[in-house]
N, C-alpha and C. Protein backbone atom coordinates (compact mmCIF):
# COMPACT_ATOMS: atom_id res chain seq x y z
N UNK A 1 -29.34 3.74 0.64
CA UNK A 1 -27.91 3.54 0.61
C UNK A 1 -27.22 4.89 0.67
N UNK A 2 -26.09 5.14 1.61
CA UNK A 2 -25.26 6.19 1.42
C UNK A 2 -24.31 5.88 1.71
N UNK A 3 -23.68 7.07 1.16
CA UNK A 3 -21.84 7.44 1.52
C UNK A 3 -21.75 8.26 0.52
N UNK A 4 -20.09 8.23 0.43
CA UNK A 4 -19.08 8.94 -0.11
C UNK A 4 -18.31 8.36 -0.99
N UNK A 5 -18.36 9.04 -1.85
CA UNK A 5 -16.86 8.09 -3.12
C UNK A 5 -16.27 9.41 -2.60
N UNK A 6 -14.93 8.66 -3.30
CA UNK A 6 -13.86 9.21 -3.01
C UNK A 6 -13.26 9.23 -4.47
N UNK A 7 -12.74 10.01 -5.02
CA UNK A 7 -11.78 10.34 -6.48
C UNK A 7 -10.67 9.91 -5.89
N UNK A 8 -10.33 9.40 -7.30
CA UNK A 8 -9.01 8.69 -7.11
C UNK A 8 -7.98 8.85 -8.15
N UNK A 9 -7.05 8.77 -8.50
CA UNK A 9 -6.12 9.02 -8.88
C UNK A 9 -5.33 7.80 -9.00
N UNK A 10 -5.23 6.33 -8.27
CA UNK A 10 -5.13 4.99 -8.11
C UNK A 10 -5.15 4.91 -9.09
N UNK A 11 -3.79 3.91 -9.67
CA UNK A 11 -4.13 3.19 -10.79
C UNK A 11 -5.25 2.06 -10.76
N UNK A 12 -5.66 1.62 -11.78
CA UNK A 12 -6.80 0.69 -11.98
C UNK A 12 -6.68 -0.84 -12.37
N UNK A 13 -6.25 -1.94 -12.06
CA UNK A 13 -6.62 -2.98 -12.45
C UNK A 13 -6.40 -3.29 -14.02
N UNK A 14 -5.71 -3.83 -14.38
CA UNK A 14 -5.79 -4.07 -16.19
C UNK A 14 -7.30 -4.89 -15.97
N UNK A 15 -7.82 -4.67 -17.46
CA UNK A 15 -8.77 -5.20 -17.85
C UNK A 15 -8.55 -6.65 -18.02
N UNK A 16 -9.80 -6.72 -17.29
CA UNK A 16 -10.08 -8.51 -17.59
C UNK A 16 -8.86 -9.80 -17.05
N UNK A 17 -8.49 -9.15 -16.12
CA UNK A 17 -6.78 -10.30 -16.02
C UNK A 17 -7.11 -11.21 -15.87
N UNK A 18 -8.37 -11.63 -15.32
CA UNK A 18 -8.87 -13.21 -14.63
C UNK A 18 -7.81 -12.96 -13.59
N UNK A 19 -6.90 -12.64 -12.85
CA UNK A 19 -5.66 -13.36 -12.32
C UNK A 19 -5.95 -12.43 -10.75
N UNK A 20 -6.99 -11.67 -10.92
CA UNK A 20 -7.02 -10.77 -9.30
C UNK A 20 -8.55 -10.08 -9.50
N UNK A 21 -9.02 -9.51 -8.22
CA UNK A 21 -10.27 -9.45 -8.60
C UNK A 21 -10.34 -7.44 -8.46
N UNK A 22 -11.39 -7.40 -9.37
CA UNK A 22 -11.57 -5.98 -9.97
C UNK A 22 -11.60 -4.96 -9.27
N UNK A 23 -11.92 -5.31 -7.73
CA UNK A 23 -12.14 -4.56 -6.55
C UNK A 23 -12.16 -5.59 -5.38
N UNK A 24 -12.04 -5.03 -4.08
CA UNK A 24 -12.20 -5.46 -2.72
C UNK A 24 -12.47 -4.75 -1.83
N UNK A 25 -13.88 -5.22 -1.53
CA UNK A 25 -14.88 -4.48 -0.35
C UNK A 25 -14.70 -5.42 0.74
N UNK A 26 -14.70 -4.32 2.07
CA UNK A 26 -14.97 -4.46 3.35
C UNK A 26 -15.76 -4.64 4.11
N UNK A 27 -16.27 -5.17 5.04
CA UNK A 27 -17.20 -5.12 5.93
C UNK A 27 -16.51 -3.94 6.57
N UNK A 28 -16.95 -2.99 7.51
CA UNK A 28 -16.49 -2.12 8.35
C UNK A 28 -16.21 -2.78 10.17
N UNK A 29 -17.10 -2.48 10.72
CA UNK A 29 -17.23 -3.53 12.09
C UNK A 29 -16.67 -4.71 11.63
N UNK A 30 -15.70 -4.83 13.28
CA UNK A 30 -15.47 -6.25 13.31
C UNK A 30 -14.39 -7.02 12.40
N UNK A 31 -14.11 -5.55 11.35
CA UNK A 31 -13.20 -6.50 9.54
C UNK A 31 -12.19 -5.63 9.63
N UNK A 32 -12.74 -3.77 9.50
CA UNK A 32 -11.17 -3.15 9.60
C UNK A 32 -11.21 -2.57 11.05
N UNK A 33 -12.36 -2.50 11.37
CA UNK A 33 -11.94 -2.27 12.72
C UNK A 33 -12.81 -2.45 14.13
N UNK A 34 -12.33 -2.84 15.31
CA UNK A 34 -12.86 -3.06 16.42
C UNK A 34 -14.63 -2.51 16.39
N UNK A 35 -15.30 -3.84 16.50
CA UNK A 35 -16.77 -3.44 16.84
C UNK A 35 -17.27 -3.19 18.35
N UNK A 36 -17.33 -1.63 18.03
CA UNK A 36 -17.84 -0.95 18.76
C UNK A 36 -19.47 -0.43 18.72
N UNK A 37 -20.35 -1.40 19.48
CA UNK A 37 -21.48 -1.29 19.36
C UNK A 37 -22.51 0.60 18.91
N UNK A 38 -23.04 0.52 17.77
CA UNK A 38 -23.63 1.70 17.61
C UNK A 38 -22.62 3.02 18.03
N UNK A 39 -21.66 2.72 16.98
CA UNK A 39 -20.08 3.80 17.62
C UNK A 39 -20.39 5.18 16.90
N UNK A 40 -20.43 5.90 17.68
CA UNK A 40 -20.25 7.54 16.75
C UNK A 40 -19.85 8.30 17.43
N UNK A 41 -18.95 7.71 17.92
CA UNK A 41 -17.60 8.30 18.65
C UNK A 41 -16.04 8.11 17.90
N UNK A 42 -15.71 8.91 16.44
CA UNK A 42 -14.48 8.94 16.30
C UNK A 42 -13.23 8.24 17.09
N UNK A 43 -13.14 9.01 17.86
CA UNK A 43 -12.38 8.43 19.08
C UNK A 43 -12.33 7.26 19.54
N UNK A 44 -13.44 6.68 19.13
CA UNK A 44 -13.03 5.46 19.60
C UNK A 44 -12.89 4.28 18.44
N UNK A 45 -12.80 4.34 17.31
CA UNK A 45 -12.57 3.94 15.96
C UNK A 45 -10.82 3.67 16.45
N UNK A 46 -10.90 2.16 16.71
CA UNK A 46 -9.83 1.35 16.52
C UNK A 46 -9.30 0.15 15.27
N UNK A 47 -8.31 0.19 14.81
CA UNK A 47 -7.83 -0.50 13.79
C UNK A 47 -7.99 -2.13 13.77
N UNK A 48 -8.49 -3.30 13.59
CA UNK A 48 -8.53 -4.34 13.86
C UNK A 48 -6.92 -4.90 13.23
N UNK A 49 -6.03 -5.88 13.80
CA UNK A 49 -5.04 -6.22 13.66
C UNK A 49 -4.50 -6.41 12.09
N UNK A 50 -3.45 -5.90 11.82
CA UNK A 50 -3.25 -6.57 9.79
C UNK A 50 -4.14 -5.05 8.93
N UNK A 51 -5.13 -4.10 9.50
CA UNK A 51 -6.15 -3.45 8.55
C UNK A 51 -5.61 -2.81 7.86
N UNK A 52 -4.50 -1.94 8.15
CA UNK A 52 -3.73 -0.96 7.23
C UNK A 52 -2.61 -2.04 6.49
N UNK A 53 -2.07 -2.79 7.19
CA UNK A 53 -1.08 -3.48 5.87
C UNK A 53 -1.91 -4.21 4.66
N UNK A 54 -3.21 -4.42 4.95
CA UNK A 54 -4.00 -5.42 4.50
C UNK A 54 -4.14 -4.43 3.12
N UNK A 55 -4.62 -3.08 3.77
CA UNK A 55 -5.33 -2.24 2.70
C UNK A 55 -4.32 -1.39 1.58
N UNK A 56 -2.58 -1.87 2.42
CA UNK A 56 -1.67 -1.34 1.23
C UNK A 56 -1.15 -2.17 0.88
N UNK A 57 -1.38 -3.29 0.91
CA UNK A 57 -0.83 -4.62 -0.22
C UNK A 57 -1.87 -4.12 -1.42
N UNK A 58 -3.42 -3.79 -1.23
CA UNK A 58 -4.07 -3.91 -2.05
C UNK A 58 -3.79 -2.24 -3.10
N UNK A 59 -3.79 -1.10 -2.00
CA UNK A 59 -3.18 -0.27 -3.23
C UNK A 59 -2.04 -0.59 -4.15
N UNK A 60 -0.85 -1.03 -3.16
CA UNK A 60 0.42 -1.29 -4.40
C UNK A 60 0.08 -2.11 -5.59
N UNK A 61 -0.91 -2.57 -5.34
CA UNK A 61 -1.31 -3.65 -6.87
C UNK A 61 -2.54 -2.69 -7.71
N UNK A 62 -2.87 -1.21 -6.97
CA UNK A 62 -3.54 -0.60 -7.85
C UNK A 62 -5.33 -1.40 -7.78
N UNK A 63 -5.42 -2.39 -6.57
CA UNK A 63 -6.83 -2.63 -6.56
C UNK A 63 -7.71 -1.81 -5.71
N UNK A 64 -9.03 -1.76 -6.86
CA UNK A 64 -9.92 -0.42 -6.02
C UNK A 64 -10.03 -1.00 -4.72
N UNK A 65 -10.55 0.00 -3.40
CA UNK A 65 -11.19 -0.79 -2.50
C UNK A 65 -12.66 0.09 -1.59
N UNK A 66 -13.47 -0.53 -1.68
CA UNK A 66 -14.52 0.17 -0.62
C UNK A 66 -14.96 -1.07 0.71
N UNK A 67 -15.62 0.25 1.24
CA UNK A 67 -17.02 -0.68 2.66
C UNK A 67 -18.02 -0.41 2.64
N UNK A 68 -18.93 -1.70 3.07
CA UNK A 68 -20.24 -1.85 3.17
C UNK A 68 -20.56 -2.19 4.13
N UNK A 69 -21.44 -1.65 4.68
CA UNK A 69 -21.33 -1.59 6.30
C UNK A 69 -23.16 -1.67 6.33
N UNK A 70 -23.35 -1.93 7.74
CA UNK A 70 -24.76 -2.19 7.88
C UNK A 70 -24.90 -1.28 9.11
N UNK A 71 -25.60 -0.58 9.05
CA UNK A 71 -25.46 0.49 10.22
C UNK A 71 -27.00 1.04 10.75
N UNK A 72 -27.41 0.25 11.45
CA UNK A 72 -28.81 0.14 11.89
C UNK A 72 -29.23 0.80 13.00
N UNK A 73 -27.74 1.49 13.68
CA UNK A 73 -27.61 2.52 14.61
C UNK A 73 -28.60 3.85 14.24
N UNK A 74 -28.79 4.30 13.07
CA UNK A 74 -29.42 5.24 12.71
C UNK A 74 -30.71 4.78 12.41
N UNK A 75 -31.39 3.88 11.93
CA UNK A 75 -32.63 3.85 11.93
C UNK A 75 -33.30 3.61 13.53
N UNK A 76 -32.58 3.26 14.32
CA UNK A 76 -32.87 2.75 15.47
C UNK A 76 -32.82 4.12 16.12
N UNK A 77 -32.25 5.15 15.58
CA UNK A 77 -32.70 6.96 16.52
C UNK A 77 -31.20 6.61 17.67
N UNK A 78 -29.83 5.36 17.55
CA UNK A 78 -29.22 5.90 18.25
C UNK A 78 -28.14 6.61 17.95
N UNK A 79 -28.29 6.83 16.34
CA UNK A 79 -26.74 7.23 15.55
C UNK A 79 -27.50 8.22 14.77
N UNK A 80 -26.49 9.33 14.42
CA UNK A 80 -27.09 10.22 12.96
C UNK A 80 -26.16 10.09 11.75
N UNK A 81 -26.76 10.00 10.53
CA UNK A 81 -25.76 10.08 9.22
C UNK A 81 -24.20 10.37 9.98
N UNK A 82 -24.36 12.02 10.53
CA UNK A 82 -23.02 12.63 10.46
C UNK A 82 -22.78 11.88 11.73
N UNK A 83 -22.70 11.11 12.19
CA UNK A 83 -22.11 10.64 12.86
C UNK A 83 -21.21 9.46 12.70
N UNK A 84 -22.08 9.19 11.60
CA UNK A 84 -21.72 7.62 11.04
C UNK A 84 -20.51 7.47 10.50
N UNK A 85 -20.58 9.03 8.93
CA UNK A 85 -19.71 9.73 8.13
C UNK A 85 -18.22 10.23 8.79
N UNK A 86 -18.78 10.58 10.26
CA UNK A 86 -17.63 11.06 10.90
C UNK A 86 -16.63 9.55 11.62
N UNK A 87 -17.28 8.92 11.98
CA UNK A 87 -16.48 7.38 12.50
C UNK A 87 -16.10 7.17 11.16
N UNK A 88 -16.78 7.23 9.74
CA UNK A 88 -16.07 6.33 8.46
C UNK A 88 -14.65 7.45 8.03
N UNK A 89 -15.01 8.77 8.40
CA UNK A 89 -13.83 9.33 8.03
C UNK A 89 -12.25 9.13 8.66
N UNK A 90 -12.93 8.75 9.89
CA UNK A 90 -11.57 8.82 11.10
C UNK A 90 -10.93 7.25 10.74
N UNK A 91 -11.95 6.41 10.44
CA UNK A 91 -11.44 5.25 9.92
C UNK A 91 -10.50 5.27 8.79
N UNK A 92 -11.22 5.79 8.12
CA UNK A 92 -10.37 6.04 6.47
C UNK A 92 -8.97 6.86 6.69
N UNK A 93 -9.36 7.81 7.59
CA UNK A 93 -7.45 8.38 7.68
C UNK A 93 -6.50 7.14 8.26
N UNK A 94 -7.16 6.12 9.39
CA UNK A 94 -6.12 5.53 9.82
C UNK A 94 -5.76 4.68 9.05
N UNK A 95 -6.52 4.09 7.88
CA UNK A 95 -6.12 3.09 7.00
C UNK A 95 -5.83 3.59 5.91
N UNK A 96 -5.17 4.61 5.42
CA UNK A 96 -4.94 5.31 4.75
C UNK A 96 -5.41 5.83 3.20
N UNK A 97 -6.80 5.73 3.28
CA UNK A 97 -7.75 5.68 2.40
C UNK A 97 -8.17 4.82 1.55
N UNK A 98 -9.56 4.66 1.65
CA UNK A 98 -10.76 3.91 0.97
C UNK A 98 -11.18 4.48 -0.70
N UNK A 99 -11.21 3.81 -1.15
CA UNK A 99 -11.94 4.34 -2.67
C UNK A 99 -13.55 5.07 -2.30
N UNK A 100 -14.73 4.41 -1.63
CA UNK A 100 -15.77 4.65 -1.79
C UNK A 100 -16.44 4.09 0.24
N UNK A 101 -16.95 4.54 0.24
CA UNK A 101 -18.00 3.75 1.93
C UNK A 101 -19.03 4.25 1.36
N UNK A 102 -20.00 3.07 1.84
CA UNK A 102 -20.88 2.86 1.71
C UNK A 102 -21.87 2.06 2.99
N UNK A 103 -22.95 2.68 3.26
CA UNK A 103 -23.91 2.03 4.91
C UNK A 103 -25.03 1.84 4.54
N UNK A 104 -25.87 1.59 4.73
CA UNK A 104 -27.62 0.68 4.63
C UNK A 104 -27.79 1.24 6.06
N UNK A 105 -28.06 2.64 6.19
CA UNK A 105 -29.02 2.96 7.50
C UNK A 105 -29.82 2.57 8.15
N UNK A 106 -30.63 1.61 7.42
CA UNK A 106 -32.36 0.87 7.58
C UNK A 106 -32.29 0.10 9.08
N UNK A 107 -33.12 -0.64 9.22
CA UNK A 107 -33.63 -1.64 10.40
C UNK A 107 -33.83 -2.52 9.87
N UNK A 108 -33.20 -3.80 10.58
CA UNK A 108 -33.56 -5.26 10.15
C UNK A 108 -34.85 -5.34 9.80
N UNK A 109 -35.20 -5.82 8.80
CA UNK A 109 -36.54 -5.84 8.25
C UNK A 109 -37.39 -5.15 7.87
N UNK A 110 -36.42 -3.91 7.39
CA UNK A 110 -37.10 -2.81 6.52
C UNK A 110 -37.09 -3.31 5.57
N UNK A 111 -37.03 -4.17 4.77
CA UNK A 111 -37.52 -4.95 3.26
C UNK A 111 -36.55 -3.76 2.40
N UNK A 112 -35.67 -3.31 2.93
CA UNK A 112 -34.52 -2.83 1.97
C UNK A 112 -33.72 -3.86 1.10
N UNK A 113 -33.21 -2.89 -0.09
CA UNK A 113 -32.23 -3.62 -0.75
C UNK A 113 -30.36 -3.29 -0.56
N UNK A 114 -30.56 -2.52 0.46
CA UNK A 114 -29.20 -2.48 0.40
C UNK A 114 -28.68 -3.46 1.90
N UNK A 115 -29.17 -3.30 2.77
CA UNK A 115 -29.30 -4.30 4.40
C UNK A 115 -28.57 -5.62 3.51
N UNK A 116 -27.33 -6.05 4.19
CA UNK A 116 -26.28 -7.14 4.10
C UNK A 116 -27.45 -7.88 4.95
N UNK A 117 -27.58 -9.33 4.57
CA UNK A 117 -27.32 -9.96 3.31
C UNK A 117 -27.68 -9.92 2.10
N UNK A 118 -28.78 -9.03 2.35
CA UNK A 118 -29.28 -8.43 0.47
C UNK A 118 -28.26 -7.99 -0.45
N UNK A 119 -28.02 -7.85 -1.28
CA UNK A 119 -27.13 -7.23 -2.25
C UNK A 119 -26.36 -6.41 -2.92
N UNK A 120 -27.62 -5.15 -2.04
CA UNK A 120 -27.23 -3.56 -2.32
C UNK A 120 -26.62 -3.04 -2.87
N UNK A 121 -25.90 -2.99 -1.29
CA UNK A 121 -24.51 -2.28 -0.87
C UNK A 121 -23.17 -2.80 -1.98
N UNK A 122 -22.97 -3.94 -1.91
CA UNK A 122 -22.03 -4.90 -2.87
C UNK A 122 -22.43 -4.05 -4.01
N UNK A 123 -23.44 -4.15 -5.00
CA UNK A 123 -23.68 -3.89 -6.12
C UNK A 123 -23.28 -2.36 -6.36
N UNK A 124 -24.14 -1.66 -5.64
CA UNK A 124 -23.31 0.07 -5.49
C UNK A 124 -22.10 0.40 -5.42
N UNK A 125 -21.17 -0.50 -4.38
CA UNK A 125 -19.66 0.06 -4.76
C UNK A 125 -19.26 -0.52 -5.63
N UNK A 126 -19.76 -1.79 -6.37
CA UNK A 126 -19.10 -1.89 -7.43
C UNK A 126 -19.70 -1.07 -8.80
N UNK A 127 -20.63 -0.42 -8.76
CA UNK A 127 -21.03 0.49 -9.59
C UNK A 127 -20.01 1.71 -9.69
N UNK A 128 -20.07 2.00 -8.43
CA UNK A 128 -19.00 3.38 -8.11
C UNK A 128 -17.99 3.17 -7.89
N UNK A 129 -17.17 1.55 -8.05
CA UNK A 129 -16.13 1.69 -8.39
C UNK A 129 -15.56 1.55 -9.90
N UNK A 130 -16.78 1.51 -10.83
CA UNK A 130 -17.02 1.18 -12.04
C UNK A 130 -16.22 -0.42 -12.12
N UNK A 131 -16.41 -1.25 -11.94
CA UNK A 131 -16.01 -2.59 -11.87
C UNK A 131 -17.36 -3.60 -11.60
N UNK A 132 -17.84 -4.87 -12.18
CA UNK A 132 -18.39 -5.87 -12.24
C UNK A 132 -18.55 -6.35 -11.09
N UNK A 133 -19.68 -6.12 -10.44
CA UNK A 133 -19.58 -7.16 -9.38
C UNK A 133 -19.40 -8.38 -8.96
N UNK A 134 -19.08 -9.02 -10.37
CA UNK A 134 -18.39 -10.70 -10.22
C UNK A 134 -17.38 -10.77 -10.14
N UNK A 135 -17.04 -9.54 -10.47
CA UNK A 135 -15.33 -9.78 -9.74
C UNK A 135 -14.99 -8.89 -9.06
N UNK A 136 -15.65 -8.91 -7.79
CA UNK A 136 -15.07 -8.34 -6.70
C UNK A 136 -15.00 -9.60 -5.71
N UNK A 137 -14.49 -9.27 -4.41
CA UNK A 137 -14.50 -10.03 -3.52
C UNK A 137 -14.90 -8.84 -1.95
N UNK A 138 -15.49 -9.94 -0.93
CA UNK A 138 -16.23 -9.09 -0.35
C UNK A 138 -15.59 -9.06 1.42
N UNK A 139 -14.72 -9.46 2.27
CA UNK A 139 -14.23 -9.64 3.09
C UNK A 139 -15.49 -9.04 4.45
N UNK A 140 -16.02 -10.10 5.18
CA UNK A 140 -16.77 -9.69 6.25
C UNK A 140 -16.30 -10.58 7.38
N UNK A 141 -16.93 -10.09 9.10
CA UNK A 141 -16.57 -11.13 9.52
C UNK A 141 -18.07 -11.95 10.12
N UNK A 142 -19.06 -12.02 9.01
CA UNK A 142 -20.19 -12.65 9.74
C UNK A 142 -20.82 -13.03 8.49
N UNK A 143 -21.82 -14.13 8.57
CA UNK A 143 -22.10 -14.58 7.51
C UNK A 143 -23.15 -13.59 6.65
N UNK A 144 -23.75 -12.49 7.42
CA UNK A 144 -24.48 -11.81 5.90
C UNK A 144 -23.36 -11.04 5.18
N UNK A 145 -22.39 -10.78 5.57
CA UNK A 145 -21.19 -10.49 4.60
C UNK A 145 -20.93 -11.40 3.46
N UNK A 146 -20.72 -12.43 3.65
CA UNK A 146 -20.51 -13.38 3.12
C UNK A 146 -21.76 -13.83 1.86
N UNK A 147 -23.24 -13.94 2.07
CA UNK A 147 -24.23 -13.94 1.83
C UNK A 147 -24.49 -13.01 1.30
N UNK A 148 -24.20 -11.61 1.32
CA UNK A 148 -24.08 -10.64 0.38
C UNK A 148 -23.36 -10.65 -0.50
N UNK A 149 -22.23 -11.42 -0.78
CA UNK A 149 -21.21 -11.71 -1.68
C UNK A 149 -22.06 -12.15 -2.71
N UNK A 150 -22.42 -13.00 -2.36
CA UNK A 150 -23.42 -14.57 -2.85
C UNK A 150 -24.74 -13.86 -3.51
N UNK A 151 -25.22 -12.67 -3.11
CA UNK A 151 -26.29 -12.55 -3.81
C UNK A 151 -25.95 -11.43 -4.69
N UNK A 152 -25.12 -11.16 -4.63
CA UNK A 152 -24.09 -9.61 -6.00
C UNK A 152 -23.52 -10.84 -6.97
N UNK A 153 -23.11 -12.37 -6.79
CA UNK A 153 -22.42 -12.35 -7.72
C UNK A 153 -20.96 -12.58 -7.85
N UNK A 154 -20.58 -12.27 -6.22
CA UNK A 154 -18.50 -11.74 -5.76
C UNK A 154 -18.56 -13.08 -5.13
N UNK A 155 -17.64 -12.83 -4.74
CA UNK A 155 -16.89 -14.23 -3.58
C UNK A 155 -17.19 -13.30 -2.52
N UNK A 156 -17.23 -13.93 -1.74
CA UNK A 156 -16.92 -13.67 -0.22
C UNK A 156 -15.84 -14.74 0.36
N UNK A 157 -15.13 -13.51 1.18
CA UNK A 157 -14.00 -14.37 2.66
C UNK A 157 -14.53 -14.17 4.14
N UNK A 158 -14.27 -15.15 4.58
CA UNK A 158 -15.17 -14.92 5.79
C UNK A 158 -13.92 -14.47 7.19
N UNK A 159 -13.67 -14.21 7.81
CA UNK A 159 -12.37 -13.42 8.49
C UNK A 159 -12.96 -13.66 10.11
N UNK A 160 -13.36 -14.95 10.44
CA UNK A 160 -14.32 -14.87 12.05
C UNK A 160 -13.35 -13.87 13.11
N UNK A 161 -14.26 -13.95 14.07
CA UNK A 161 -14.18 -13.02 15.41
C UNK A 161 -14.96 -13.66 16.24
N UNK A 162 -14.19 -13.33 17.19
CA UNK A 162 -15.15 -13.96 18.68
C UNK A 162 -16.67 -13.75 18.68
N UNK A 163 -16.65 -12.49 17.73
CA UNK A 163 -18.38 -12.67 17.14
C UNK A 163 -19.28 -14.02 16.40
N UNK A 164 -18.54 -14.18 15.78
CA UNK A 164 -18.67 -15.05 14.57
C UNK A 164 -18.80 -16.51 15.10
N UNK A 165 -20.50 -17.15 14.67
CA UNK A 165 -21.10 -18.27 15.24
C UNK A 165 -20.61 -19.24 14.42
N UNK A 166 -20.15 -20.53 15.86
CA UNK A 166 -19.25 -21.60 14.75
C UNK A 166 -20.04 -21.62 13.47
N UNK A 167 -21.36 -21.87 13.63
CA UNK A 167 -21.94 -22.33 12.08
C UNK A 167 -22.21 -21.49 10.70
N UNK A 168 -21.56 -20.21 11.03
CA UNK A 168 -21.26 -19.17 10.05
C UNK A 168 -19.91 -19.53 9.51
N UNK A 169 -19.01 -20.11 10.62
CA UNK A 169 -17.97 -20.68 9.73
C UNK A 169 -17.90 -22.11 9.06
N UNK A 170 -18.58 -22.71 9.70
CA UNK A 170 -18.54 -23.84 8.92
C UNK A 170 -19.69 -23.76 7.50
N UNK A 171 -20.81 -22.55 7.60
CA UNK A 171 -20.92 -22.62 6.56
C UNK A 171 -20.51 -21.53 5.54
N UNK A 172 -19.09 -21.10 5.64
CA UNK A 172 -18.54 -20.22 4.81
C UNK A 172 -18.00 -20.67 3.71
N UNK A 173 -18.16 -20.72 2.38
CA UNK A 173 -17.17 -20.96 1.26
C UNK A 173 -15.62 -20.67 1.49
N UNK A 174 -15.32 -19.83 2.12
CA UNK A 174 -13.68 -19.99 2.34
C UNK A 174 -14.04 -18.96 3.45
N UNK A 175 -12.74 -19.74 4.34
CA UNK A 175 -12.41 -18.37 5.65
C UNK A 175 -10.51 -18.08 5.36
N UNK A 176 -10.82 -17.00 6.46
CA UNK A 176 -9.23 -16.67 6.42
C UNK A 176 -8.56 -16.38 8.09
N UNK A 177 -7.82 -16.70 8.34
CA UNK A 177 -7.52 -16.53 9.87
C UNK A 177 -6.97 -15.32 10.21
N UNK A 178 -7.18 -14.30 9.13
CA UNK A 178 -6.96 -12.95 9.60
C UNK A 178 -7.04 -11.86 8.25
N UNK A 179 -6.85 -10.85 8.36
CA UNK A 179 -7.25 -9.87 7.36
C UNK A 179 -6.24 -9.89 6.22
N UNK A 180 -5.11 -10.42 6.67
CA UNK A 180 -4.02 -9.84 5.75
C UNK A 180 -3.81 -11.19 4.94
N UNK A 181 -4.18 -12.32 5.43
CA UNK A 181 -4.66 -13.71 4.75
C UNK A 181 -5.58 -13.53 3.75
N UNK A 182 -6.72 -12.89 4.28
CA UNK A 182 -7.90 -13.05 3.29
C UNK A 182 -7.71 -12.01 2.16
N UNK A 183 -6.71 -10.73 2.56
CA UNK A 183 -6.78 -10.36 1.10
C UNK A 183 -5.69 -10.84 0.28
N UNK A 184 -4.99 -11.91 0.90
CA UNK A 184 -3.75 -12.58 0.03
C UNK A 184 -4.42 -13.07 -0.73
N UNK A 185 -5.69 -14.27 -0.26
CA UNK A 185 -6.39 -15.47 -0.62
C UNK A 185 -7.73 -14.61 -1.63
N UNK A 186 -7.95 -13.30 -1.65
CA UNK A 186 -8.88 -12.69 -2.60
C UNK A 186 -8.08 -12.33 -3.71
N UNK A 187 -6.49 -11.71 -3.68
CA UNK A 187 -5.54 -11.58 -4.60
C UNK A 187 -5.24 -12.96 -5.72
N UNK A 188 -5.69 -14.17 -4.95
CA UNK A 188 -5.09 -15.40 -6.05
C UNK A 188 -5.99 -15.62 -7.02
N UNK A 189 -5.58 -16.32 -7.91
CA UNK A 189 -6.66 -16.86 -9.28
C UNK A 189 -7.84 -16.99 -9.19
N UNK A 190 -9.02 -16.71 -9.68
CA UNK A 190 -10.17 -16.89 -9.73
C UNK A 190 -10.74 -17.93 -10.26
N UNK A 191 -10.70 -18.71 -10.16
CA UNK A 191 -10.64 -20.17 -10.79
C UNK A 191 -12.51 -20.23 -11.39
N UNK A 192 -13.22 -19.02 -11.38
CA UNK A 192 -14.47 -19.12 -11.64
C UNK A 192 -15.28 -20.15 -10.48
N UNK A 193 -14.58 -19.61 -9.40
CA UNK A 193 -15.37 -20.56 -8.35
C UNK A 193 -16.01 -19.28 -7.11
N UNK A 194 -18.09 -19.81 -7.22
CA UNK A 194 -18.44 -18.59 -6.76
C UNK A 194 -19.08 -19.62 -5.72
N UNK A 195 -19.21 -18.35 -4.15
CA UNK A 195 -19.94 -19.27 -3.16
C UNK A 195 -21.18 -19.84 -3.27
């Protein structure tokens, strides 16, 4: 597992509100922004529609936020770390900053624990965002996003894309028809209902 935290200065969440969740993680591809196959080209790090209003509804309420990203570009010899670091940075300026990113370098079926749908990644930023991973919520747009939610403990929202196979949505615990929906619908009551 790697990345970067980021210090923050963000206010924090009152303790325990039940009424919003402790943090909200990202999928990267595809969630905040345009999937661009094995991208480590800055430059070409585009915003997916709603990503920056999405991500300052959630500062003005003072909720942490990171990404968990699955980035298999580098075990595969076609991406390097700094390449990766450099697309998550150019991302993070346009959305006007992330609490923490976080990637699972590995290859499908490296029997890793951080590789979405495993748990990892989820569990780490909520470590480093010092917050519970049962109450986070996990916004992806494919079902091991979602399935990573599910095995940390969080909710997951499922946010499809022309990527996204009907039967990932039909078997999603909740979807949202766009980014700025799903972090409305991660902002409401927690009714103690997990996928």
């Amino acid at each position: 597992m790697t990345g970067h935290p980021r210090p923050t200065a963000r206010p924090r969440p009152e303790a325990d509100t039940g009424r919003r969740p402790a943090a909200v993680l990202f999928d990267r591809d595809g969630t905040l922004v345009e999937d661009v196959p094995y991208n480590g080209d800055p430059d070409r790090v585009r915003l997916r529609p709603g990503a920056r209003e999405a991500l300052e509804v959630l500062r003005a309420r003072g909720v942490p936020t990171a990404v968990v990203s699955n980035q298999s570009g580098i075990g595969r010899g076609l991406l390097t770390h700094h390449a990766v670091q450099q697309v998550n940075a150019r991302a993070d300026a346009l959305l006007g900053g992330l609490d923490a990113w976080l990637y699972c370098p590995h290859l499908p079926g490296a029997g890793c624990d951080c590789r979405k749908p495993a748990p990892g990644l989820v569990l780490e930023a909520a470590g480093r965002l010092g917050v519970p991973a049962d109450r986070c919520v996990l916004i992806g747009d494919i079902a091991a996003d979602v399935l990573a939610a599910r095995a940390a403990g969080a909710r997951g929202i499922l946010v499809p894309t022309a990527a996204t196979r009907p039967e990932e949505i039909a078997a999603a615990p909740r979807t949202a028809d766009d980014l700025l929906t799903a972090v409305h619908a991660a902002l409401a009551p927690d009714r103690g209902e997990r996928p």
